[in-house]
Protein backbone atom coordinates (compact mmCIF):
# COMPACT_ATOMS: atom_id res chain seq x y z
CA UNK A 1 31.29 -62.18 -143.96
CA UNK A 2 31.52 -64.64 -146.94
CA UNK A 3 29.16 -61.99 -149.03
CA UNK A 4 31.18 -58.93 -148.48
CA UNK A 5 34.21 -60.81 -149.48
CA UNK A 6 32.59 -62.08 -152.37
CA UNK A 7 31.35 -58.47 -153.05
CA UNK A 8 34.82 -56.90 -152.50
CA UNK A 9 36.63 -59.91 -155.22
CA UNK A 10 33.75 -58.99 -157.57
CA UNK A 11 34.36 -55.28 -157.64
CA UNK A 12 38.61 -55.25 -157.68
CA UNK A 13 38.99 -56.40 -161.46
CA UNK A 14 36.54 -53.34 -162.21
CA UNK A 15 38.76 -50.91 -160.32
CA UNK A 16 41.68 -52.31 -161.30
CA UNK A 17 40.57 -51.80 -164.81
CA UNK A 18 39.02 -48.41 -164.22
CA UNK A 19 42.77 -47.53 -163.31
CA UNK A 20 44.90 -48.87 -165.71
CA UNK A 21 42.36 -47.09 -168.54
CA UNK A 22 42.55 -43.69 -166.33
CA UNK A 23 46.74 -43.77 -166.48
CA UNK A 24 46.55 -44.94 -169.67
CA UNK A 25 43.98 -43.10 -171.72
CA UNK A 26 42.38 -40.27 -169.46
CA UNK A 27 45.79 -38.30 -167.90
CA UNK A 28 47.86 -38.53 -170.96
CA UNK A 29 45.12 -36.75 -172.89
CA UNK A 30 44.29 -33.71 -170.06
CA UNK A 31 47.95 -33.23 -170.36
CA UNK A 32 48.14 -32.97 -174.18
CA UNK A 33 45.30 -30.37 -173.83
CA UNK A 34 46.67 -28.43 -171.11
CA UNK A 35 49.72 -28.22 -172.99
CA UNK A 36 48.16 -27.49 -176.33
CA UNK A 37 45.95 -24.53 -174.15
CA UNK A 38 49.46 -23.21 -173.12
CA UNK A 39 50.57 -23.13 -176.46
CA UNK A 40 47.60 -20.97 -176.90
CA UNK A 41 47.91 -18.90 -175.07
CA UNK A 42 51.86 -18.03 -175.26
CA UNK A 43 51.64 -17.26 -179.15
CA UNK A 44 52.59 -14.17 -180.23
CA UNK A 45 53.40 -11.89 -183.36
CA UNK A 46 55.34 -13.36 -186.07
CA UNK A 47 54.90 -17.12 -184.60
CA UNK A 48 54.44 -19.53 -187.57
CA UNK A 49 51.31 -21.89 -186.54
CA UNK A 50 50.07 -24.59 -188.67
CA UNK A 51 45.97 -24.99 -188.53
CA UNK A 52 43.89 -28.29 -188.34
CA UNK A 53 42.97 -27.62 -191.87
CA UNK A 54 47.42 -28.01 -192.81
CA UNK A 55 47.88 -24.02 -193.77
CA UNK A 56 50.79 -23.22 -192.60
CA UNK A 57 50.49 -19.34 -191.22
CA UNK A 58 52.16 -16.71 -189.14
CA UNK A 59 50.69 -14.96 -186.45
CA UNK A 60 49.70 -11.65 -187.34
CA UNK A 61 47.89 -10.66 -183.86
CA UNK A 62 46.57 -12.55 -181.38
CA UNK A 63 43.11 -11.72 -179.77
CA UNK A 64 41.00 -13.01 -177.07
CA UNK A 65 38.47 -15.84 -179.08
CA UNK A 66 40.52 -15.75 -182.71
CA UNK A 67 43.73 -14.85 -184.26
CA UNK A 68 44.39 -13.04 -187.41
CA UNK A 69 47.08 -15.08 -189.26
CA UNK A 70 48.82 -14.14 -192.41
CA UNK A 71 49.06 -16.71 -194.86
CA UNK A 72 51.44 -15.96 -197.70
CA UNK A 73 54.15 -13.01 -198.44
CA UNK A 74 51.52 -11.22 -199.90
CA UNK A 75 49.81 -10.05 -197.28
CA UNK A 76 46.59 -11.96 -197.01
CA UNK A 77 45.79 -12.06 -193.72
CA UNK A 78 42.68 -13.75 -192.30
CA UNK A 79 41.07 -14.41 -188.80
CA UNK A 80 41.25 -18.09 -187.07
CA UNK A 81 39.12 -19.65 -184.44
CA UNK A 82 41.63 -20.64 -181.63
CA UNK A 83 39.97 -24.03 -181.69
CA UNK A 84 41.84 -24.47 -185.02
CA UNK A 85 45.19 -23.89 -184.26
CA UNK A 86 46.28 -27.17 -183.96
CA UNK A 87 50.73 -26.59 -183.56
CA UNK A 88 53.32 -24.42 -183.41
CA UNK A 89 56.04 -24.24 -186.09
CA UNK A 90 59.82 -23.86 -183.89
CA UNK A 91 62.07 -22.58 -186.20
């Protein structure tokens, strides 16, 4: 009896602090990336995006793996990994 007891108090700090680190650390960031996937996937023509690299872009058309983004009034227009997208401009 006295070694299950002694097992139990020697395996609650360890839970305890498995817990604290999985509401603190672990859920916030699934949400942040099942909100950024959203994001994703919602954007449409004529969004303005800004990429992990800082170019600020607008969405020119969205595809299934990349999107072609236009980056100045001029017309250039070049085609983004969706990995790079990193947030949407609301304006």
């Amino acid at each position: 009896m006295q070694g299950s007891a002694s097992l139990l108090s020697s395996l609650l700090p360890l839970v305890v602090l498995f817990a604290i680190f999985y509401f603190l650390v672990i859920r916030p960031q699934q949400k942040q990336v099942k909100k950024h996937k959203e994001m994703l996937e919602a954007l449409k023509k004529g969004d303005k995006v800004i990429t992990s690299g800082g170019l600020i872009c607008e969405v020119v058309k969205p595809e299934e793996d990349s999107i072609k983004v236009k980056l100045n009034d001029e017309g250039v227009i070049v085609k983004v990994s969706r990995e790079y997208i990193a947030k949407k401009i609301d304006a």
